[in-house]
Structures are given as structure tokens and as C-alpha cells.
N, C-alpha and C. Protein backbone atom coordinates (compact mmCIF):
# COMPACT_ATOMS: atom_id res chain seq x y z
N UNK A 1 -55.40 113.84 44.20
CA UNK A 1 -54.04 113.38 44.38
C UNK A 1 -53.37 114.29 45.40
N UNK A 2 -52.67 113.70 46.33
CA UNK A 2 -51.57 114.62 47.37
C UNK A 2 -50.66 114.89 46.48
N UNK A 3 -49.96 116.28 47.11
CA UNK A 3 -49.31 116.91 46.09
C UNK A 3 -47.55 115.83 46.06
N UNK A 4 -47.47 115.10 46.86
CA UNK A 4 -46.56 113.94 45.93
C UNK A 4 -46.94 112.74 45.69
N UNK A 5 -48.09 112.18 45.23
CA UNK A 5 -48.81 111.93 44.34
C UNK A 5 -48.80 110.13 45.11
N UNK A 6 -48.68 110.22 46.26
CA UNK A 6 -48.49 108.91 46.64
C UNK A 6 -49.86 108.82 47.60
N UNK A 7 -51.07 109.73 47.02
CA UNK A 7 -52.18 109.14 48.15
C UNK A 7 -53.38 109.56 46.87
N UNK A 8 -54.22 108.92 46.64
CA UNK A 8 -55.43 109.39 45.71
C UNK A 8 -56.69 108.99 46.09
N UNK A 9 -57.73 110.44 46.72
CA UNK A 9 -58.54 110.20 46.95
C UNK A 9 -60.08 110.17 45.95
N UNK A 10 -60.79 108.97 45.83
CA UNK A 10 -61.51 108.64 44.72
C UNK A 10 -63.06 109.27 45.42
N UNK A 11 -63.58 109.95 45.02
CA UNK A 11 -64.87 110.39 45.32
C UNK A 11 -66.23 109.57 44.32
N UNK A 12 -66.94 108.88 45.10
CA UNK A 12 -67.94 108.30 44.54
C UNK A 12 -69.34 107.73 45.07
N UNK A 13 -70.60 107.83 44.50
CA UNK A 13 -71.70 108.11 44.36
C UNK A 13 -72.50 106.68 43.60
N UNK A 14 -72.68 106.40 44.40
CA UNK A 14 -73.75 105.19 43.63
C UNK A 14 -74.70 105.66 42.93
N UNK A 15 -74.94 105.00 41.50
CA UNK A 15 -76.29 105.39 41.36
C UNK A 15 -77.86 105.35 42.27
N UNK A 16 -78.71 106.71 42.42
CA UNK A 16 -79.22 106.47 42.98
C UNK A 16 -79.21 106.91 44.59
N UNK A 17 -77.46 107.02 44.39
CA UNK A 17 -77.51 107.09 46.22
C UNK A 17 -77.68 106.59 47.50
N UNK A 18 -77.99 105.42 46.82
CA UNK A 18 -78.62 104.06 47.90
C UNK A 18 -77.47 103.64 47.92
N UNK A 19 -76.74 102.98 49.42
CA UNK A 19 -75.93 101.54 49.65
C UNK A 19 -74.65 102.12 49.52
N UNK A 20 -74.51 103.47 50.26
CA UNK A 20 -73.52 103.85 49.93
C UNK A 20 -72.22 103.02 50.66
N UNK A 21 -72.33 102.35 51.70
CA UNK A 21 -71.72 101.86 52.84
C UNK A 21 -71.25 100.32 52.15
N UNK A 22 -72.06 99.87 51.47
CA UNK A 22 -72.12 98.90 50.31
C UNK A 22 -71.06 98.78 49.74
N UNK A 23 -71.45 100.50 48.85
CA UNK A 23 -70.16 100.22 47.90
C UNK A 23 -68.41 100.32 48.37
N UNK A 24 -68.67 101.34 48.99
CA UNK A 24 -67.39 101.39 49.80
C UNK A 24 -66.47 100.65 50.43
N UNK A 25 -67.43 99.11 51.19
CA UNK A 25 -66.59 98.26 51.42
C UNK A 25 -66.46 97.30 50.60
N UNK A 26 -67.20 97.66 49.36
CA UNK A 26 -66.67 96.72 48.26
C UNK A 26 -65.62 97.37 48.05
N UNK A 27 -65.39 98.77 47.20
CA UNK A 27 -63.79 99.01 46.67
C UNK A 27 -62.95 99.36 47.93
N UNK A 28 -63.49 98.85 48.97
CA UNK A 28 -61.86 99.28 49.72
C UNK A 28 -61.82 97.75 49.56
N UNK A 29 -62.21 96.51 49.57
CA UNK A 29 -61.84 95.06 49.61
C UNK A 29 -61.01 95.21 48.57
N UNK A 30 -61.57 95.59 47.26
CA UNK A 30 -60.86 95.62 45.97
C UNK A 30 -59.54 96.45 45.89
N UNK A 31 -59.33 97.05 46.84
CA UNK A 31 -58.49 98.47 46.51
C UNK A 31 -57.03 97.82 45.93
N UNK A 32 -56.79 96.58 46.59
CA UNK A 32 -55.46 96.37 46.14
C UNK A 32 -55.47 96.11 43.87
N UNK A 33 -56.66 94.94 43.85
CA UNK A 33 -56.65 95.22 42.42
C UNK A 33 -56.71 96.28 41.53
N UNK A 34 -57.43 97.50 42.31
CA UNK A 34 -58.01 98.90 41.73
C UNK A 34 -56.48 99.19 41.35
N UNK A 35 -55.87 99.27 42.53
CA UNK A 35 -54.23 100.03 42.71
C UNK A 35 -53.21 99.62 41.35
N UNK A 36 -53.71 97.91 41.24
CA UNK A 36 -52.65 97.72 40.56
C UNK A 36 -53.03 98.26 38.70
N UNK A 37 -54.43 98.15 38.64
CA UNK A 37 -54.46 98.62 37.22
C UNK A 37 -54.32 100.11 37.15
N UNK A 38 -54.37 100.68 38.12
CA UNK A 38 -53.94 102.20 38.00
C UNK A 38 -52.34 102.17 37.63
N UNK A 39 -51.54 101.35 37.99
CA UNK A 39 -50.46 101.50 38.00
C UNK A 39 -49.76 100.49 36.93
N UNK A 40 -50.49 99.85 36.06
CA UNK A 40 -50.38 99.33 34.59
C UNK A 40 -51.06 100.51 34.00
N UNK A 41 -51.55 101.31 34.04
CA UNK A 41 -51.85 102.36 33.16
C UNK A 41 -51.57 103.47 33.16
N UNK A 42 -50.90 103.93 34.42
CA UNK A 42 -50.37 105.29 34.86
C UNK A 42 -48.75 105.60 34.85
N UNK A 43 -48.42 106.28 34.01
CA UNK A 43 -47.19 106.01 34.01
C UNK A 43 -46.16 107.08 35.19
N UNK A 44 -46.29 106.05 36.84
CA UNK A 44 -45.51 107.08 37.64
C UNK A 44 -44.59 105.90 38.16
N UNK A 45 -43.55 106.50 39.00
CA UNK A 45 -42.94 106.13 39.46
C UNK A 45 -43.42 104.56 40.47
N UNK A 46 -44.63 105.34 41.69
CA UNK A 46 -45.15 104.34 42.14
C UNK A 46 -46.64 104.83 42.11
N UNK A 47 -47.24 103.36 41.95
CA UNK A 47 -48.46 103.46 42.51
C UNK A 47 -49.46 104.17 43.52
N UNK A 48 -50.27 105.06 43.38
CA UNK A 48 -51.15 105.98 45.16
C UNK A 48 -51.50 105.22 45.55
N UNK A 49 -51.57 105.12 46.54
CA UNK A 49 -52.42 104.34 47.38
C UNK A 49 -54.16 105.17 47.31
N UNK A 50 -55.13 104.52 47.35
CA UNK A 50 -56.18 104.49 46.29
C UNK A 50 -56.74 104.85 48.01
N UNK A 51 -58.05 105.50 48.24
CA UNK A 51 -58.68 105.75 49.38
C UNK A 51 -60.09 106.24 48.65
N UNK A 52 -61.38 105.80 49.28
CA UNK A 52 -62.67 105.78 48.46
C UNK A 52 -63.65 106.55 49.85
N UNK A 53 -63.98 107.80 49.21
CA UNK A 53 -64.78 108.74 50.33
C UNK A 53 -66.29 108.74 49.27
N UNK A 54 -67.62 109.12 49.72
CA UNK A 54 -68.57 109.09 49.43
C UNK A 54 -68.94 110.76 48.73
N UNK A 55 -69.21 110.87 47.52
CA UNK A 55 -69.19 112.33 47.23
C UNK A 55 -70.73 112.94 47.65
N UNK A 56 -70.28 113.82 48.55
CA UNK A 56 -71.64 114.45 49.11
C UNK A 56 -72.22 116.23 48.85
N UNK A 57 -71.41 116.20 46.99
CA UNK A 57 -71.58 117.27 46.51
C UNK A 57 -73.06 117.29 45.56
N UNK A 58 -73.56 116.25 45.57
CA UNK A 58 -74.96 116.39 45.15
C UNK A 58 -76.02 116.71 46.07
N UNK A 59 -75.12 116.49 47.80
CA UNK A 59 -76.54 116.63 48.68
C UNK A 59 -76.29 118.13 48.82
N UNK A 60 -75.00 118.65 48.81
CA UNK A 60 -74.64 120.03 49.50
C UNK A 60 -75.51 120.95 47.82
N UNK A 61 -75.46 120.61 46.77
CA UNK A 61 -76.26 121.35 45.65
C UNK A 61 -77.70 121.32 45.55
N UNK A 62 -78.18 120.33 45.97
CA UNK A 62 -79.88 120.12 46.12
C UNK A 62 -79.96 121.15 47.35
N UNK A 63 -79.25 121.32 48.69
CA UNK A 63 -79.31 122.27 49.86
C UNK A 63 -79.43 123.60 48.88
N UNK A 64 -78.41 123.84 48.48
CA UNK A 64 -78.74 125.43 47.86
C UNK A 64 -79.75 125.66 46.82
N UNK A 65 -80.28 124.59 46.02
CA UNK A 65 -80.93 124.72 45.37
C UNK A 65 -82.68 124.96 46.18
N UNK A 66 -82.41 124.24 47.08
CA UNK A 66 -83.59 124.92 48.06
C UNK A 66 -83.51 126.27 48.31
N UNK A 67 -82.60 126.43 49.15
CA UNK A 67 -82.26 127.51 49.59
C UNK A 67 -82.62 128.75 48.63
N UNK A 68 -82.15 128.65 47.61
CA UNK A 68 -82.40 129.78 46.43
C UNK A 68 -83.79 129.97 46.10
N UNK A 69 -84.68 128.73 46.36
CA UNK A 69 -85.96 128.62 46.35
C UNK A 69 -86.91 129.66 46.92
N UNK A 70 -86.20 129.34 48.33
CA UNK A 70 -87.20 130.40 49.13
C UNK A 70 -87.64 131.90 49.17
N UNK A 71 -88.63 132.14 49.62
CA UNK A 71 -89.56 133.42 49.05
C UNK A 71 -88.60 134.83 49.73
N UNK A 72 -87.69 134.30 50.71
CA UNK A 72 -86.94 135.47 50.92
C UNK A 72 -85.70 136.03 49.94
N UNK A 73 -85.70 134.22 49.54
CA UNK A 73 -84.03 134.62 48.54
C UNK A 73 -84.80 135.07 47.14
N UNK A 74 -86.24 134.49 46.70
CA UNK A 74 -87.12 134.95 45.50
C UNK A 74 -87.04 136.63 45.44
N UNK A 75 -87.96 137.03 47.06
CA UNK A 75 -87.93 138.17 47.44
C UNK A 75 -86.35 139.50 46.33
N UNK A 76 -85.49 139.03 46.85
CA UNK A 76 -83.78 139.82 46.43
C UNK A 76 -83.65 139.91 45.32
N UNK A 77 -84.05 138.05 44.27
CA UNK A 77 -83.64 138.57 43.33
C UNK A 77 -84.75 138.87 41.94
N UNK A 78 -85.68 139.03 42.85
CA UNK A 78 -86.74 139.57 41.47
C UNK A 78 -86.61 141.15 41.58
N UNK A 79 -86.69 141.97 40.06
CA UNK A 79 -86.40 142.55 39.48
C UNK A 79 -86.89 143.95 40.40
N UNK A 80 -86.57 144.62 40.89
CA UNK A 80 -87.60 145.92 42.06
C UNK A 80 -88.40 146.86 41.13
N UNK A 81 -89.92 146.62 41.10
CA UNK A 81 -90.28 147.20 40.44
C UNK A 81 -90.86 148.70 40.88
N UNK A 82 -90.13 149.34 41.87
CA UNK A 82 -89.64 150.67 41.89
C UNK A 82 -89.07 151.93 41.41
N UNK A 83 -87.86 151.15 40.42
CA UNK A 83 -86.97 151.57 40.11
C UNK A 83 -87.51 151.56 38.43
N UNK A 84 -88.44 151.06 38.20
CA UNK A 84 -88.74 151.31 36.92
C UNK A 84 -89.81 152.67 36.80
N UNK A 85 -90.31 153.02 37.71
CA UNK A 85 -91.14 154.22 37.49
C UNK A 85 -90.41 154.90 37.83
């Protein structure tokens, strides 16, 4: 939500991840119906205007989850067995 509450951005993820382009121009077609049951159920002044972006926080977490993978980042955080003798 913008901080005066007249823009709401909806972040969403198909199952799967496929067709993302799909879904998107399905709920922006829909956006006007989306809008209005938000605003039979939300009790504000007016309605946000509803805006639908693709959430690309599962690709940016699989990235680090690689990342953490590798034998240099393995390397740092296994235990130095130096410091035990």
C-alpha cells in the first residue's frame, strides 16, 4: 500500500511459475472487479487502485541459495579446524 493508501501493489506468482504474462493480463483485465470487492470488504474511505507485479522473490532466494552452496562460501563457514588444537 502507498503510504495514502490510494495505490496497492499485489505481488504474485503462479503456481509453478509458468505463464506468468498469462496471469497478469488476466488480473489487470479483472482489476476493475478485483477493486470493487476489495472495497465491499475494506473498510476505507476509497478504494486503491489495485496494480499486479510478478513476485521475483523466489528466483532472488534459489540465487542465494546457490550461492551459499559454493565450495568458497562452504570453504568460510565450516568450522577451522586449527583452532581446535
Amino acid at each position: 500500500m502507498s503510504p495514502d493508501l490510494k495505490l496497492a501493489t499485489i505481488y504474485v506468482m503462479p503456481l509453478g511459475g509458468r505463464d506468468t504474462d498469462i496471469v497478469l493480463a488476466a488480473l489487470d483485465r479483472n482489476k476493475k472487479f478485483l477493486r470493487g470487492e476489495v472495497a465491499r470488504r475494506v473498510n476505507l474511505k476509497f478504494a486503491p487502485d489495485i496494480r499486479f507485479r510478478v513476485d521475483d522473490r523466489f528466483d532472488e532466494a534459489e540465487r542465494i541459495e546457490k550461492l551459499l552452496r559454493t565450495p568458497a562460501v562452504q570453504r568460510d563457514l565450516a568450522p577451522d579446524s586449527d583452532k581446535d588444537q
